[in-house]
Protein backbone atom coordinates (compact mmCIF):
# COMPACT_ATOMS: atom_id res chain seq x y z
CA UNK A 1 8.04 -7.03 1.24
CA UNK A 2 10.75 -4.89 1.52
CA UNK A 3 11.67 -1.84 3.27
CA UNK A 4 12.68 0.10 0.10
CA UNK A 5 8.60 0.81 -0.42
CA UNK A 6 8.30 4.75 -2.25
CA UNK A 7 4.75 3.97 -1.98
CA UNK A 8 2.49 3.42 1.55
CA UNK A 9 0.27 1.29 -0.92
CA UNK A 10 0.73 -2.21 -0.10
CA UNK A 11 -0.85 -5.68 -1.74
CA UNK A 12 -2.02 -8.54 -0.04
CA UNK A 13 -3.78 -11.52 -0.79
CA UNK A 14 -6.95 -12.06 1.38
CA UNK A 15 -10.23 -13.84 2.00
CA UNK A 16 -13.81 -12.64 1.88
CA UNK A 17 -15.06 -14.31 5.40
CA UNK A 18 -18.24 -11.80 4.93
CA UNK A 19 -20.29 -9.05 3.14
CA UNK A 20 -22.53 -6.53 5.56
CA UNK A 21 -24.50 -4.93 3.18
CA UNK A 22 -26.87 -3.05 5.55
CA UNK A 23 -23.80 -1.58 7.19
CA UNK A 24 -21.48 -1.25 4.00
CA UNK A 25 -18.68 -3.66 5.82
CA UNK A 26 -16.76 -6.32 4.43
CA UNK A 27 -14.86 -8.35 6.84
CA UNK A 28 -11.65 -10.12 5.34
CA UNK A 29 -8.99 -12.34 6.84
CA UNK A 30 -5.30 -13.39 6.35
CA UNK A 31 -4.90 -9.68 5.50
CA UNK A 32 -1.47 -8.59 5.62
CA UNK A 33 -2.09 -5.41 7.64
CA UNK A 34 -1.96 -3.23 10.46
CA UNK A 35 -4.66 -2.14 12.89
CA UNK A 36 -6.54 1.05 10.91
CA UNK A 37 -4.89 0.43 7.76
CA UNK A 38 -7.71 1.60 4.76
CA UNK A 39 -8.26 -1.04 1.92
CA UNK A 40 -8.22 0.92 -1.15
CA UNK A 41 -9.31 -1.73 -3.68
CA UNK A 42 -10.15 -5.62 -3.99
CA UNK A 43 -9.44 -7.65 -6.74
CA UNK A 44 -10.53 -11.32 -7.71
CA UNK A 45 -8.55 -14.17 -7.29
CA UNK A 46 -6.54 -14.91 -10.31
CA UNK A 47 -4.99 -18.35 -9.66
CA UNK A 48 -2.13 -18.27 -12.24
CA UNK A 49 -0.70 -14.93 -11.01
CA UNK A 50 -1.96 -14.94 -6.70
CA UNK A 51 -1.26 -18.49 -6.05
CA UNK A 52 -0.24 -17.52 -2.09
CA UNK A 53 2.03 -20.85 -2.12
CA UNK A 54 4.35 -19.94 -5.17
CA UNK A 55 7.85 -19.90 -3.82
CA UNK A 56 9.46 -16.06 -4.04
CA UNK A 57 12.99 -15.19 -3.65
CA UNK A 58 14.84 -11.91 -2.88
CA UNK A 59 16.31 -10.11 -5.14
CA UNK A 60 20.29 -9.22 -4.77
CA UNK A 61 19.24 -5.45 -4.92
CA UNK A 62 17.02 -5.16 -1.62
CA UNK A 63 19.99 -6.19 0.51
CA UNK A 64 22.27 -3.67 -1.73
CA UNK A 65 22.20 0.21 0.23
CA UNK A 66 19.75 2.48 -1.20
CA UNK A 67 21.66 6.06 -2.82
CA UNK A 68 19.15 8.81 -2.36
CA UNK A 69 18.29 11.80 -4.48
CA UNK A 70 17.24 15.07 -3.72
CA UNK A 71 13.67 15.49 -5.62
CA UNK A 72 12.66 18.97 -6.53
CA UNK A 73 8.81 19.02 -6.27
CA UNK A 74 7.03 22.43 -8.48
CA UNK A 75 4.43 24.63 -5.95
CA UNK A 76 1.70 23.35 -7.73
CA UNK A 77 2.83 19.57 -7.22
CA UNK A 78 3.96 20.13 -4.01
CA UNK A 79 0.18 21.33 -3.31
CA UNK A 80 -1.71 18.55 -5.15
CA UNK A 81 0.15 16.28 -2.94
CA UNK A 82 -0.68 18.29 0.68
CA UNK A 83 -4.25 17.95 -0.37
CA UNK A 84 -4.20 14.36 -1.23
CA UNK A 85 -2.38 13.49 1.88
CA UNK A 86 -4.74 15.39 3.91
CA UNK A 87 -8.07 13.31 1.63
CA UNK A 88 -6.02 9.73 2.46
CA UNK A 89 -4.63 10.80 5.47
CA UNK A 90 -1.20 9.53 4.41
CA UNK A 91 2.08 10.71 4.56
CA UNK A 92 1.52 12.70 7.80
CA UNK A 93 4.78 14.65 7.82
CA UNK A 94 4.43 16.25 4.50
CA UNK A 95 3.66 19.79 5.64
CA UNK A 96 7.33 20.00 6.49
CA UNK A 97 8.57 19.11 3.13
């Protein structure tokens, strides 16, 4: 993790505890995530590059201060991402960029 994320989009390694198909549910645990939070995608396990043990250190630039940039977003841009916020519900201050 760190807090340096440009993206809401986070990955987590889980288990499958059960499949609902009648309801369309899938109920996972030793998910990495907060009460509401949508699961976009699930992958299979890939043991050489999820091992959840593999030790993982932090590198020298998370601890460094972040310099920001002003970003100049086109009208068209700017709309694509309103109504993609508004479809995933994310970013829920972007009307007042």
């Amino acid at each position: 993790r760190t807090p340096h994320r440009p993206s809401p989009v986070g990955l987590t390694l889980c288990r499958i505890v059960s499949i609902d198909r009648k309801k369309g549910e899938i109920l996972l645990s030793g998910i990495d995530l907060l009460d509401g939070t949508p699961v976009i995608d699930i992958k299979p396990y890939v043991p050489y590059s999820d091992a959840p043990n593999t030790k993982v250190g932090t590198p020298d630039w998370i601890t460094e201060p972040l310099a920001f940039s002003t970003v100049h977003w086109r009208a068209d841009a700017m709309g694509n991402l309103r109504k993609l916020a508004k479809r995933f519900r994310t970013f829920p201050n972007i009307n007042s960029a």
